[in-house]
PDB file of N, CA and C in Angstrom:
ATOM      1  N   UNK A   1     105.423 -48.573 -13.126  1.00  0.00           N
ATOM      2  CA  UNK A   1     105.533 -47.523 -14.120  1.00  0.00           C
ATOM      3  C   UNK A   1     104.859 -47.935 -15.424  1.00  0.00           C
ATOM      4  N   UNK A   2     105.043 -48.940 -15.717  1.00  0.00           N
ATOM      5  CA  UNK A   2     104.898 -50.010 -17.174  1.00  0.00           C
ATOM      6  C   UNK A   2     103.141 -49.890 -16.823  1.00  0.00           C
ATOM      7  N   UNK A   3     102.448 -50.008 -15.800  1.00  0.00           N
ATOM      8  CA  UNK A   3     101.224 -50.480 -15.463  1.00  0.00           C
ATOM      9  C   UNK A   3     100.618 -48.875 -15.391  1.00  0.00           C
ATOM     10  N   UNK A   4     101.110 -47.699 -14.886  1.00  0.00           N
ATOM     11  CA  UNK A   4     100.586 -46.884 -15.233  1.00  0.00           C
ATOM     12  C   UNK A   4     100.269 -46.216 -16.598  1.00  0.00           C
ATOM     13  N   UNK A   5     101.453 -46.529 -17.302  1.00  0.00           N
ATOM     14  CA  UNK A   5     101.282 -45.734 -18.227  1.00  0.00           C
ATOM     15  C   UNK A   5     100.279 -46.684 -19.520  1.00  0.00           C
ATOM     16  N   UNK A   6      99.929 -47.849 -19.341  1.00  0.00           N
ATOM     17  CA  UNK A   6      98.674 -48.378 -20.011  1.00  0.00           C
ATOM     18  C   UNK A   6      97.516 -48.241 -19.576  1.00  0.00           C
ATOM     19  N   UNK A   7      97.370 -47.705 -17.551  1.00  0.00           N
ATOM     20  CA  UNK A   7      96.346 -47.281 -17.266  1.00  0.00           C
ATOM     21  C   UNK A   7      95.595 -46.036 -18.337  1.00  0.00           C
ATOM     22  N   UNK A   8      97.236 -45.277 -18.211  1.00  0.00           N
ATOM     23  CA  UNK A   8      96.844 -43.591 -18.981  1.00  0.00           C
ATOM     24  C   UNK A   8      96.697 -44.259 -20.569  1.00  0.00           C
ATOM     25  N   UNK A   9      97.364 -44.630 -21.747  1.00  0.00           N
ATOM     26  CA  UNK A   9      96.830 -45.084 -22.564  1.00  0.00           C
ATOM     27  C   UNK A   9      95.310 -45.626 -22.712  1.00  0.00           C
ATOM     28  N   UNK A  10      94.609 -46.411 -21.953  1.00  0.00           N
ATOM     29  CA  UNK A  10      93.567 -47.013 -21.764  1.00  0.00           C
ATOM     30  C   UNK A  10      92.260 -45.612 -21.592  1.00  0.00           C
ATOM     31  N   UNK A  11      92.886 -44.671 -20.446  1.00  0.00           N
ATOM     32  CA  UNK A  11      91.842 -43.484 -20.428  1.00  0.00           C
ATOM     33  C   UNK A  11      91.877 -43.008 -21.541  1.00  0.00           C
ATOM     34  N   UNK A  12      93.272 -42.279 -22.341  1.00  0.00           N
ATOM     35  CA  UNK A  12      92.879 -41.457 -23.475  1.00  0.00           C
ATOM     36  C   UNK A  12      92.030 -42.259 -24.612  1.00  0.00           C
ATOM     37  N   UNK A  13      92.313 -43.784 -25.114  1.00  0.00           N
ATOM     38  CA  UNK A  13      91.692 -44.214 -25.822  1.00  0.00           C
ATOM     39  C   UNK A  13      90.211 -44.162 -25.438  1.00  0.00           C
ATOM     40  N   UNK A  14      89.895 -44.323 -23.910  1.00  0.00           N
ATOM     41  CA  UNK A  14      88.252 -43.904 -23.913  1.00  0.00           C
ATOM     42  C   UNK A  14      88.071 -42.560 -23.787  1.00  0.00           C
ATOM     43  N   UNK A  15      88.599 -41.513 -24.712  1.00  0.00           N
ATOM     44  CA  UNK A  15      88.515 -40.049 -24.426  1.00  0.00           C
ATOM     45  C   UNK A  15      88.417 -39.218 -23.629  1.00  0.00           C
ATOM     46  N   UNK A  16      89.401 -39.457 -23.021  1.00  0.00           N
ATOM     47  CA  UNK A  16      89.890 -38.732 -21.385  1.00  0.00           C
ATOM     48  C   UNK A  16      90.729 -38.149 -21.861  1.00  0.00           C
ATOM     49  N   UNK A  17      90.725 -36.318 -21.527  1.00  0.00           N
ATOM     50  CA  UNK A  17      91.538 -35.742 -22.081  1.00  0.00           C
ATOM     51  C   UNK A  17      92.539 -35.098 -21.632  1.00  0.00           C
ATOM     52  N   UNK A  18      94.151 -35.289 -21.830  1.00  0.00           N
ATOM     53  CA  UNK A  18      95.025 -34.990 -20.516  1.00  0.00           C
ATOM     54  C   UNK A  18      95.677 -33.581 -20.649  1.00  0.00           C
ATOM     55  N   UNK A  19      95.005 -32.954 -21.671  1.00  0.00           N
ATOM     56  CA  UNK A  19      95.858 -31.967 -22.258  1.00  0.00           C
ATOM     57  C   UNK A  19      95.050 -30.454 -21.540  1.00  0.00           C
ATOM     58  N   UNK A  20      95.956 -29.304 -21.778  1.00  0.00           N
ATOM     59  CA  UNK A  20      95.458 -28.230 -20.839  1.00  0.00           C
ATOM     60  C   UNK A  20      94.118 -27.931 -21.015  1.00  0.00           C
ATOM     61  N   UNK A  21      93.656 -27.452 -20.475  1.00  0.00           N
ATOM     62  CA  UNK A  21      92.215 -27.379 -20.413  1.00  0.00           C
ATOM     63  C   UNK A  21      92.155 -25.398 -20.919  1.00  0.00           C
ATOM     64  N   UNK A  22      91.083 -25.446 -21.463  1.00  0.00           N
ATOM     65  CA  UNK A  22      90.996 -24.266 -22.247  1.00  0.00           C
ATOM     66  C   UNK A  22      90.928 -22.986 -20.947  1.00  0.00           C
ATOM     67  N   UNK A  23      91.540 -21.588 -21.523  1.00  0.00           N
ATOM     68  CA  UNK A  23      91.974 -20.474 -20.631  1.00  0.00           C
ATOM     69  C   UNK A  23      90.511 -20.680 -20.071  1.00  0.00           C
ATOM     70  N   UNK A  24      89.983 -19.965 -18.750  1.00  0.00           N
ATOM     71  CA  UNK A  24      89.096 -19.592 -18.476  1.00  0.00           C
ATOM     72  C   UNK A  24      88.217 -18.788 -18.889  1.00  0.00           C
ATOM     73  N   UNK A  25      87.011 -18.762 -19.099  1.00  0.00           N
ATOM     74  CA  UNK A  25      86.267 -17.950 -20.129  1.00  0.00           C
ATOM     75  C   UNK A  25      86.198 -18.256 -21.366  1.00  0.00           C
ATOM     76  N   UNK A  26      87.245 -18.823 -22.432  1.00  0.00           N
ATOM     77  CA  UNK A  26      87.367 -19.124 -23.964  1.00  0.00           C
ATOM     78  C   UNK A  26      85.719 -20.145 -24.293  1.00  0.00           C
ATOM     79  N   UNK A  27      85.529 -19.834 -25.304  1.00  0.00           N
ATOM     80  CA  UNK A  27      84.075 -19.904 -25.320  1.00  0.00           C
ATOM     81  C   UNK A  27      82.840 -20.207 -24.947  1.00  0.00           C
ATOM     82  N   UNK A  28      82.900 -19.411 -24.165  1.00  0.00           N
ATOM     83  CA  UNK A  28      81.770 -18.760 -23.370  1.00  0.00           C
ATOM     84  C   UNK A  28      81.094 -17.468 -23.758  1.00  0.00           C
ATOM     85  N   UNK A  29      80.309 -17.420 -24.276  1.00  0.00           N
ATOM     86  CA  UNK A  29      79.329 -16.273 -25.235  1.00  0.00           C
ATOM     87  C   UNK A  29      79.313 -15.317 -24.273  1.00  0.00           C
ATOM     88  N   UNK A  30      79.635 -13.967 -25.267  1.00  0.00           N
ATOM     89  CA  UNK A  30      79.040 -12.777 -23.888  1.00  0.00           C
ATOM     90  C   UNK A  30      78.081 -12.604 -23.938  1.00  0.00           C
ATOM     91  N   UNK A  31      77.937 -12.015 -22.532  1.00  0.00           N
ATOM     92  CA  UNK A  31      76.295 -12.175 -21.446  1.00  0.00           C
ATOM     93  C   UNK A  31      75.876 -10.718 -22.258  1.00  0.00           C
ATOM     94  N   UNK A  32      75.384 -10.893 -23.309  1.00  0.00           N
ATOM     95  CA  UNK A  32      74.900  -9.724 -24.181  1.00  0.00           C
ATOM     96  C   UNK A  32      73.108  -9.413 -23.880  1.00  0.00           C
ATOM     97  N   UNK A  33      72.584 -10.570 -23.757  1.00  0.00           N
ATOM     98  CA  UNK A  33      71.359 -10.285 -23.032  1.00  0.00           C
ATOM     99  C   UNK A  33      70.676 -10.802 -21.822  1.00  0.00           C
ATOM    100  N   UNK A  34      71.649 -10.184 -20.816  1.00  0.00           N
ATOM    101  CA  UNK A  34      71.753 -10.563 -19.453  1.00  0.00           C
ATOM    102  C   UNK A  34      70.688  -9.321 -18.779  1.00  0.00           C
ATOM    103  N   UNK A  35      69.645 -10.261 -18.462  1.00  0.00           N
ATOM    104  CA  UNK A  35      68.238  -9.317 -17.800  1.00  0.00           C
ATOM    105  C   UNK A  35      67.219  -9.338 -18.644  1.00  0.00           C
ATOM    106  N   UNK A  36      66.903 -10.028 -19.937  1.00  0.00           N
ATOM    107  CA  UNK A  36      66.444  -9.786 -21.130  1.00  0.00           C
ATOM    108  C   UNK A  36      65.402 -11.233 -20.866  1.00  0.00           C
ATOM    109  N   UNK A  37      64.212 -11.095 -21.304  1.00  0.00           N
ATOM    110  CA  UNK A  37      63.082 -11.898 -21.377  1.00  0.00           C
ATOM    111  C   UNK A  37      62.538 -12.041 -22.471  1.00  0.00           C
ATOM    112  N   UNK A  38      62.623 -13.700 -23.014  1.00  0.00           N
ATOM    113  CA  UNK A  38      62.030 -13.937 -24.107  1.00  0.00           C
ATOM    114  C   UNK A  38      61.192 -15.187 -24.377  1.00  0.00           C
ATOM    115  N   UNK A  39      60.054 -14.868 -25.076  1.00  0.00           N
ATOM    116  CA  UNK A  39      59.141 -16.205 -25.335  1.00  0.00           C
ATOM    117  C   UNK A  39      59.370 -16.737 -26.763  1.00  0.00           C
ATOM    118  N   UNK A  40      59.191 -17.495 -27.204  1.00  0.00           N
ATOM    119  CA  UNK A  40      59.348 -18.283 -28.165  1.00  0.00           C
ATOM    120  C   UNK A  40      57.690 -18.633 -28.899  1.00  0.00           C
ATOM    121  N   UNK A  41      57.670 -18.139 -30.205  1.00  0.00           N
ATOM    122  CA  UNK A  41      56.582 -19.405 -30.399  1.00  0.00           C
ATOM    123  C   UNK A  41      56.359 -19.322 -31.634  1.00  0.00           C
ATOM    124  N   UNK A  42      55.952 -20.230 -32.266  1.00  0.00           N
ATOM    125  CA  UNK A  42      55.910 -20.851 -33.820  1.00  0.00           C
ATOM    126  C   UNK A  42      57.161 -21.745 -34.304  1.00  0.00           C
ATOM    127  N   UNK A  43      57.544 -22.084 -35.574  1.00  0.00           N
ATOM    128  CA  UNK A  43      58.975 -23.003 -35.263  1.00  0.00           C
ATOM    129  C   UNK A  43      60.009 -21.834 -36.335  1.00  0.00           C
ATOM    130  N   UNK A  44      60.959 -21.940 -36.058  1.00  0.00           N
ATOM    131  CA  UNK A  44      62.023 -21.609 -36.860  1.00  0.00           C
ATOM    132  C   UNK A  44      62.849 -22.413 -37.653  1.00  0.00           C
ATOM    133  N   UNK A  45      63.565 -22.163 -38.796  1.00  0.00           N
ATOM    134  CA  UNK A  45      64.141 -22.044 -39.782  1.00  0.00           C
ATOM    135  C   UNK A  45      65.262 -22.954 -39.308  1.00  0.00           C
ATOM    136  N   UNK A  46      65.972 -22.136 -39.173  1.00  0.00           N
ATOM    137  CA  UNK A  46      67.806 -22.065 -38.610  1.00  0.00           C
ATOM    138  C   UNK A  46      68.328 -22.793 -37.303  1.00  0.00           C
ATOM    139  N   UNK A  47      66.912 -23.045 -36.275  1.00  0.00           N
ATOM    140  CA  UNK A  47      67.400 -22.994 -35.017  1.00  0.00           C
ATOM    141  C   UNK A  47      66.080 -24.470 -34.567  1.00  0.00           C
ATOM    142  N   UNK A  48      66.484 -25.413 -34.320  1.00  0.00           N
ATOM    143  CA  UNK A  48      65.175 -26.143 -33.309  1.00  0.00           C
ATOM    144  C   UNK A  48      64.709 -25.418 -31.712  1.00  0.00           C
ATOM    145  N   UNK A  49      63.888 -25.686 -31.537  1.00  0.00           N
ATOM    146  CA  UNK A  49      63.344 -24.802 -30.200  1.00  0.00           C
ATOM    147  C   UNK A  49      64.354 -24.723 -29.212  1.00  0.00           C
ATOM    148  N   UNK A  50      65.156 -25.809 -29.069  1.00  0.00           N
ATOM    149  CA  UNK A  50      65.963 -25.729 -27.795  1.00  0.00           C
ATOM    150  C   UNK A  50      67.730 -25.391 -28.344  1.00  0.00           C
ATOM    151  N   UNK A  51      67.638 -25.216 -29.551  1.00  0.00           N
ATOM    152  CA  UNK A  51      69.272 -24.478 -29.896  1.00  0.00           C
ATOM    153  C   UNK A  51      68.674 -23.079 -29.426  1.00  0.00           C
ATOM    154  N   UNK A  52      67.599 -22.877 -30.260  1.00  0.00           N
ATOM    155  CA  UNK A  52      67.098 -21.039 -29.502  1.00  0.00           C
ATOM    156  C   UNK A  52      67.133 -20.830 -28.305  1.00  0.00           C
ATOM    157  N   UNK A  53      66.676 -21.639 -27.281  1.00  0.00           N
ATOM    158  CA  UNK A  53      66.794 -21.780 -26.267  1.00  0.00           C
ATOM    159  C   UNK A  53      68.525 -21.371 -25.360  1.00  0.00           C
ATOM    160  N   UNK A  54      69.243 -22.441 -26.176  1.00  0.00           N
ATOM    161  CA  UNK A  54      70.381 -22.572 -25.330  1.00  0.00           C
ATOM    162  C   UNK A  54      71.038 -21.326 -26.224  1.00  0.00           C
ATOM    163  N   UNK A  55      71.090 -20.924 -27.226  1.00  0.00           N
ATOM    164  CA  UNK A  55      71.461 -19.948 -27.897  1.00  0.00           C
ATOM    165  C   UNK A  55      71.479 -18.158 -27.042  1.00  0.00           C
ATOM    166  N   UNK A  56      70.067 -18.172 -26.739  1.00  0.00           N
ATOM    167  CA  UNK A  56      69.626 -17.152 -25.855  1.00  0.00           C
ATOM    168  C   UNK A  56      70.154 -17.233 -24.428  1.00  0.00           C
ATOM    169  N   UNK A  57      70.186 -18.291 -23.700  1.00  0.00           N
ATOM    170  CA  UNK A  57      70.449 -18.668 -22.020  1.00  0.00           C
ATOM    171  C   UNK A  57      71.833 -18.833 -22.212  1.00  0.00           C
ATOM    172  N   UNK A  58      72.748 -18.902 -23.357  1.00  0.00           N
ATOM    173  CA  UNK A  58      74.475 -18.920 -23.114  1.00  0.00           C
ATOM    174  C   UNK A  58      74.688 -17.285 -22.965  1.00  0.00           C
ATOM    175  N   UNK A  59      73.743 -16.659 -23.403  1.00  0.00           N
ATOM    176  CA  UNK A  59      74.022 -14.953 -23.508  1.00  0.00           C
ATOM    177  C   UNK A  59      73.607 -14.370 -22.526  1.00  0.00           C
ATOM    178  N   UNK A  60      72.946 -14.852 -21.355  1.00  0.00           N
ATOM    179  CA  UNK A  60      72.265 -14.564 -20.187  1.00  0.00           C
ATOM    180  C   UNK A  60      71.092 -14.257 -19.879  1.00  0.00           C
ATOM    181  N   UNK A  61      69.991 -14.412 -21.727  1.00  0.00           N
ATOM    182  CA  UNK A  61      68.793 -14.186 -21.647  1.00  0.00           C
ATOM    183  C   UNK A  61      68.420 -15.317 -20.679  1.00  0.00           C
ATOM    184  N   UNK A  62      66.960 -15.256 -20.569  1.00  0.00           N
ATOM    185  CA  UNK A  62      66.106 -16.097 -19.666  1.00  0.00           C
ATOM    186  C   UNK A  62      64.813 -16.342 -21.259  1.00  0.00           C
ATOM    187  N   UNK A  63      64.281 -17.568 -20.972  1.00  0.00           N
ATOM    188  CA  UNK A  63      63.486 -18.125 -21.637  1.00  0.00           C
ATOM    189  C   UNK A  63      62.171 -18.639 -20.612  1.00  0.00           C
ATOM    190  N   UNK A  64      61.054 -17.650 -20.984  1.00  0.00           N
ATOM    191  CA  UNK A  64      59.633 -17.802 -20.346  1.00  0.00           C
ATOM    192  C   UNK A  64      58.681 -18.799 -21.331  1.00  0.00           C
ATOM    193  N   UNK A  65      57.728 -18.834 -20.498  1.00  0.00           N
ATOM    194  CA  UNK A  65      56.813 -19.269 -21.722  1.00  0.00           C
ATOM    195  C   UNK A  65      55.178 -19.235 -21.601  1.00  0.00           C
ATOM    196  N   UNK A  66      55.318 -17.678 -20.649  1.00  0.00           N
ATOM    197  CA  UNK A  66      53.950 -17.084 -21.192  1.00  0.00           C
ATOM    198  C   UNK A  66      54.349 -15.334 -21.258  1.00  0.00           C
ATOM    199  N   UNK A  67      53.879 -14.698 -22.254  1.00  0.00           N
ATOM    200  CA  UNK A  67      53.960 -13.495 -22.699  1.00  0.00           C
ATOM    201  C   UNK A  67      53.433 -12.561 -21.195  1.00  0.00           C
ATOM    202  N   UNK A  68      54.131 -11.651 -21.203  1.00  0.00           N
ATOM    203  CA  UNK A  68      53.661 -10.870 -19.845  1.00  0.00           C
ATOM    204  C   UNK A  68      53.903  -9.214 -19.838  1.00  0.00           C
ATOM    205  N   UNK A  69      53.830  -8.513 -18.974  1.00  0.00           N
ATOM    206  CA  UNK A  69      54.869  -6.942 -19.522  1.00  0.00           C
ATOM    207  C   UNK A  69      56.129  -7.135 -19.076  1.00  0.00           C
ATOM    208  N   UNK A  70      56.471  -8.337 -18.560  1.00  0.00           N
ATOM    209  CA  UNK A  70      58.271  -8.411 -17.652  1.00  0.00           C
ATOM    210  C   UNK A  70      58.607  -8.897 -19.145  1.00  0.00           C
ATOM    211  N   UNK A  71      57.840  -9.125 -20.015  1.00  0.00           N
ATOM    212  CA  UNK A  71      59.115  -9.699 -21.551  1.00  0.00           C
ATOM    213  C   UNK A  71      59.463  -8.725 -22.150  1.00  0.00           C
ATOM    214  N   UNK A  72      60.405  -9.167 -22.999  1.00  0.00           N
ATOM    215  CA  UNK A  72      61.808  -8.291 -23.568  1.00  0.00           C
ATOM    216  C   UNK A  72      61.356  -8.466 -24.779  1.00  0.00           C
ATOM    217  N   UNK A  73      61.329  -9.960 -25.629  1.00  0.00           N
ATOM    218  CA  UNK A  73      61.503  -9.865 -26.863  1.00  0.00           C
ATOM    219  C   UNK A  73      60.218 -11.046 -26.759  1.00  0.00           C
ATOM    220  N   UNK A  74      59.625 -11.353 -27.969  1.00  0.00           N
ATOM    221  CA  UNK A  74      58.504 -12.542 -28.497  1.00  0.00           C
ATOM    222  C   UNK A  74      59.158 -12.602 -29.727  1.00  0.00           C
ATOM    223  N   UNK A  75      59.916 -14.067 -30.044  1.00  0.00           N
ATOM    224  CA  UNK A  75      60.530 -14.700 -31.116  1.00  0.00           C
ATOM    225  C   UNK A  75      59.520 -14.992 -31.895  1.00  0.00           C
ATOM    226  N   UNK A  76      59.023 -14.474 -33.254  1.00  0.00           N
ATOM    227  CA  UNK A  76      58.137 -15.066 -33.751  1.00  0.00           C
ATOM    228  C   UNK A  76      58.607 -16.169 -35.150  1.00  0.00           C
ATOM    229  N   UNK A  77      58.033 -17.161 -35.158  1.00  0.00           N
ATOM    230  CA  UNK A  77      58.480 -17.956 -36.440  1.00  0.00           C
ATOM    231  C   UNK A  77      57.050 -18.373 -37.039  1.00  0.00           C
ATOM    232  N   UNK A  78      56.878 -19.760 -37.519  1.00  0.00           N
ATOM    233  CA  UNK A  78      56.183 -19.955 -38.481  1.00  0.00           C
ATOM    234  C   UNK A  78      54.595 -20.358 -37.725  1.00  0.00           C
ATOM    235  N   UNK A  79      53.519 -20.478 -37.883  1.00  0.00           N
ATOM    236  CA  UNK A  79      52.541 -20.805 -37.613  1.00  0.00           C
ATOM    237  C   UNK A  79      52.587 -20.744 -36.105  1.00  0.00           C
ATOM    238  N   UNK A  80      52.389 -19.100 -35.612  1.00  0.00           N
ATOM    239  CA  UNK A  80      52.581 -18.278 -33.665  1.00  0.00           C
ATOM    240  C   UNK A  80      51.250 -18.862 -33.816  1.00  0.00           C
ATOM    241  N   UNK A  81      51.144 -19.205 -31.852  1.00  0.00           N
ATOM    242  CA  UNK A  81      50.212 -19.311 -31.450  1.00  0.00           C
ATOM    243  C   UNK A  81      49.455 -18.663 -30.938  1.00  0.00           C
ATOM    244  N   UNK A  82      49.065 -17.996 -29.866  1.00  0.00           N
ATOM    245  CA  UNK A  82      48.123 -17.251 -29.254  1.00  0.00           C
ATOM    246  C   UNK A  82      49.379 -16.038 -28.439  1.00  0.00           C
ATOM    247  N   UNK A  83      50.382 -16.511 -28.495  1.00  0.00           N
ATOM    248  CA  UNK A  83      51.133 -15.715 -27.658  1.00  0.00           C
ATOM    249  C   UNK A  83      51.261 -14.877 -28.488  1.00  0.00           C
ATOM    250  N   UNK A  84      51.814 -14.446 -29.381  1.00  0.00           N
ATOM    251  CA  UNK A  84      51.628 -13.195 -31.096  1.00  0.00           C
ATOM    252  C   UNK A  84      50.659 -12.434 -30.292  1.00  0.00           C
ATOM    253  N   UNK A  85      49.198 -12.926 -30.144  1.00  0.00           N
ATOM    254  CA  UNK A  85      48.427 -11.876 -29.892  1.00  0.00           C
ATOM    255  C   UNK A  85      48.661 -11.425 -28.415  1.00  0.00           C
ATOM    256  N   UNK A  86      48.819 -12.158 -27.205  1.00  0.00           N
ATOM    257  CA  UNK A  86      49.310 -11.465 -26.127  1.00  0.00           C
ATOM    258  C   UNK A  86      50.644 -10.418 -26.431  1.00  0.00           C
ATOM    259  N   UNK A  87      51.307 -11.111 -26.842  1.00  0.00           N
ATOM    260  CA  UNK A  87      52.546  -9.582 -27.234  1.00  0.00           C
ATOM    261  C   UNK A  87      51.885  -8.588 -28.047  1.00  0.00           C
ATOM    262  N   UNK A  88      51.137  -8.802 -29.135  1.00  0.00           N
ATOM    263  CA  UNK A  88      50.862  -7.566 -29.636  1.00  0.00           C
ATOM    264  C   UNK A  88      49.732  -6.778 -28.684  1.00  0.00           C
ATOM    265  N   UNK A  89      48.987  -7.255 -27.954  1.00  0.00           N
ATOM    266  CA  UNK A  89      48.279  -6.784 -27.154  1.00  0.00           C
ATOM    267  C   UNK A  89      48.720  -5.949 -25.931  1.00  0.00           C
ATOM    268  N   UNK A  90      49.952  -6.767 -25.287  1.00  0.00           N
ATOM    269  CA  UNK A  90      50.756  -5.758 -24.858  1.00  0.00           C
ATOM    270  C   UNK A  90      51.573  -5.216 -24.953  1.00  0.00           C
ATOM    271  N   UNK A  91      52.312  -4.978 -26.268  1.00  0.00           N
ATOM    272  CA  UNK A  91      53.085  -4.007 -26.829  1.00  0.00           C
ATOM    273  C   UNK A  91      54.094  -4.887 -26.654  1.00  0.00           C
ATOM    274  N   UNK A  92      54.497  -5.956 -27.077  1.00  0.00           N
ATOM    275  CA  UNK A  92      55.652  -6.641 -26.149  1.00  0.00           C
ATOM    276  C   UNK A  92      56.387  -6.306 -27.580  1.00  0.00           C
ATOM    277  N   UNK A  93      57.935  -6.172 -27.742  1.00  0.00           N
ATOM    278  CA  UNK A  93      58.349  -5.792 -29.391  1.00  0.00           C
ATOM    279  C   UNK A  93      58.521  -7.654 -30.117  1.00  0.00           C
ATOM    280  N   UNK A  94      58.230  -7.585 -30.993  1.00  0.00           N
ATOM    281  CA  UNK A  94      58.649  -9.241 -31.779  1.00  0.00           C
ATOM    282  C   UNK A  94      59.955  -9.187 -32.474  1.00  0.00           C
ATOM    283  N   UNK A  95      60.227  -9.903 -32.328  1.00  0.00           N
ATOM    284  CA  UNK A  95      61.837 -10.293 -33.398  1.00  0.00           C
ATOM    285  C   UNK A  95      61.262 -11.861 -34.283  1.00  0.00           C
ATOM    286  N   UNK A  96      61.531 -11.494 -35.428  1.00  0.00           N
ATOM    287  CA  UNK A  96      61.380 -12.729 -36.792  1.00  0.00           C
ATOM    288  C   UNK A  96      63.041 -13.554 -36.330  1.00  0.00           C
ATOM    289  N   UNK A  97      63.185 -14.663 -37.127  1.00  0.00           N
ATOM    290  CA  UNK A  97      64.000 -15.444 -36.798  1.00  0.00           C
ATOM    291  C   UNK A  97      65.426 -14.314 -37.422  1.00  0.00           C
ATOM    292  N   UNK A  98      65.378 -13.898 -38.359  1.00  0.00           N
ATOM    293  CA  UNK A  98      66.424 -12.937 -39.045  1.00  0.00           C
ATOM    294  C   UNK A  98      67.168 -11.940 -37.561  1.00  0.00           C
ATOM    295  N   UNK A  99      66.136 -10.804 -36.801  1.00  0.00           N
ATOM    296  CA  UNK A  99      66.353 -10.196 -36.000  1.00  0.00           C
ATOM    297  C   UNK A  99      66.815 -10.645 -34.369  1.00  0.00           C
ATOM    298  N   UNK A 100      66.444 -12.376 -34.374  1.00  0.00           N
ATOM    299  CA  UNK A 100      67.020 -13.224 -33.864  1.00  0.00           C
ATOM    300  C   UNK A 100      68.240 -13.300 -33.740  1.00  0.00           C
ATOM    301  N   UNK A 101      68.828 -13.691 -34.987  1.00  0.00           N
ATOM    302  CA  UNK A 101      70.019 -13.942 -34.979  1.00  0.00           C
ATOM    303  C   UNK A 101      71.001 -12.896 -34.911  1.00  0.00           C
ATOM    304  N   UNK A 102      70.468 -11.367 -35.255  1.00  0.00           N
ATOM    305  CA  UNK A 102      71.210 -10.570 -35.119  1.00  0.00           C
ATOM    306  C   UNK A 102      71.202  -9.707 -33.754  1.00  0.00           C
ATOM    307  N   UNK A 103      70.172 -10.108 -33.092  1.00  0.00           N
ATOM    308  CA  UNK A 103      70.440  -9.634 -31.906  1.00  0.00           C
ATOM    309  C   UNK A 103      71.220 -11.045 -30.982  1.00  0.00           C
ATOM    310  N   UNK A 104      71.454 -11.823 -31.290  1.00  0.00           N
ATOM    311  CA  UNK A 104      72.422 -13.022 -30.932  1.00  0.00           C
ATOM    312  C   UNK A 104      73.689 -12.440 -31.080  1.00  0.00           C
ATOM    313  N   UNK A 105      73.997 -12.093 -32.260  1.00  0.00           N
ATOM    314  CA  UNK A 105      75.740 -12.036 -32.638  1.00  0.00           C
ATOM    315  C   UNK A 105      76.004 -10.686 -31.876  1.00  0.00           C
ATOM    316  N   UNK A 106      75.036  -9.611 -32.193  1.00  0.00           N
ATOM    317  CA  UNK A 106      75.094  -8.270 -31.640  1.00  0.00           C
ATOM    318  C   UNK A 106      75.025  -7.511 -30.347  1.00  0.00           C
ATOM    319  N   UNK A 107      74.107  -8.239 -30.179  1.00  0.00           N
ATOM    320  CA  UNK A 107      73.402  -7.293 -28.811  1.00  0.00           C
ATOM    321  C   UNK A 107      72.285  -6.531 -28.869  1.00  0.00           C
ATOM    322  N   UNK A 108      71.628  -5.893 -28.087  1.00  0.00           N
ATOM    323  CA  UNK A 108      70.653  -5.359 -28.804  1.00  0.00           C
ATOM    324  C   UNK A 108      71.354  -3.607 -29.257  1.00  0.00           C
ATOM    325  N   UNK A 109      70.659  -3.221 -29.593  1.00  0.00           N
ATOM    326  CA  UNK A 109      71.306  -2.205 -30.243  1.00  0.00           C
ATOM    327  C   UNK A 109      70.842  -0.656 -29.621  1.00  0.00           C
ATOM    328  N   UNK A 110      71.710   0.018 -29.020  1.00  0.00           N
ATOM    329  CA  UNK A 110      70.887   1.536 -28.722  1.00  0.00           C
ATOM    330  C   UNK A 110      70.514   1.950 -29.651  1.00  0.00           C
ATOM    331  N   UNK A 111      68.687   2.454 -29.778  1.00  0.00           N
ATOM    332  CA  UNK A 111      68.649   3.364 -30.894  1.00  0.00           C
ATOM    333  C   UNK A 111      68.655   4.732 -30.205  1.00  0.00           C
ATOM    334  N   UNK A 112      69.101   5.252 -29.241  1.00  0.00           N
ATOM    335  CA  UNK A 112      69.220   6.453 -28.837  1.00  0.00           C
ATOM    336  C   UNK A 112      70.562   7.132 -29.269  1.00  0.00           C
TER     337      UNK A 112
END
């Protein structure tokens, strides 16, 4: 008994955690842009490439990385590369880092 319970002391001190484990689902972002295609390019502000990344893919977007007509959104930030002009060439819509973040917290928004 004496020998287990310094085993269990010994785990929690190496951060083993014995306590309930969070409800199912509790933070876990809703799948707000689940089906949604987005490229990335130039750098942002607020976000390094791969928080945008995981930011977008916790919500169920998908992250490409060449502009096409299957994309949704073209993230634009500071000094775009050639992809700017493939989206504007094919109409792809752009979001600035601002419209980023609010289609993050939001969703995208019906304008109908």
């Amino acid at each position: 008994r004496e020998r287990t319970r310094a085993l269990v002391d010994k785990l929690r001190e190496a951060g083993v955690n014995f306590e309930e484990p969070e409800k199912a689902g509790a933070g876990v972002a809703e799948q707000t842009l689940t089906g949604l295609a987005f490229v990335l390019t130039g750098g942002l502000d607020g976000f390094t490439r791969e928080e945008a990344e995981a930011a977008i893919e916790s919500r169920g977007g998908r992250i490409t990385s060449s502009v096409s007509k299957k994309t949704t959104y073209v993230v634009v930030g500071e000094s775009p590369g050639s992809k700017l002009a493939k989206a504007e060439q094919l109409g792809v819509p752009l979001l600035d880092e601002a419209a980023l973040r609010e289609l993050l917290e939001h969703g995208p928004q019906d304008d109908g």
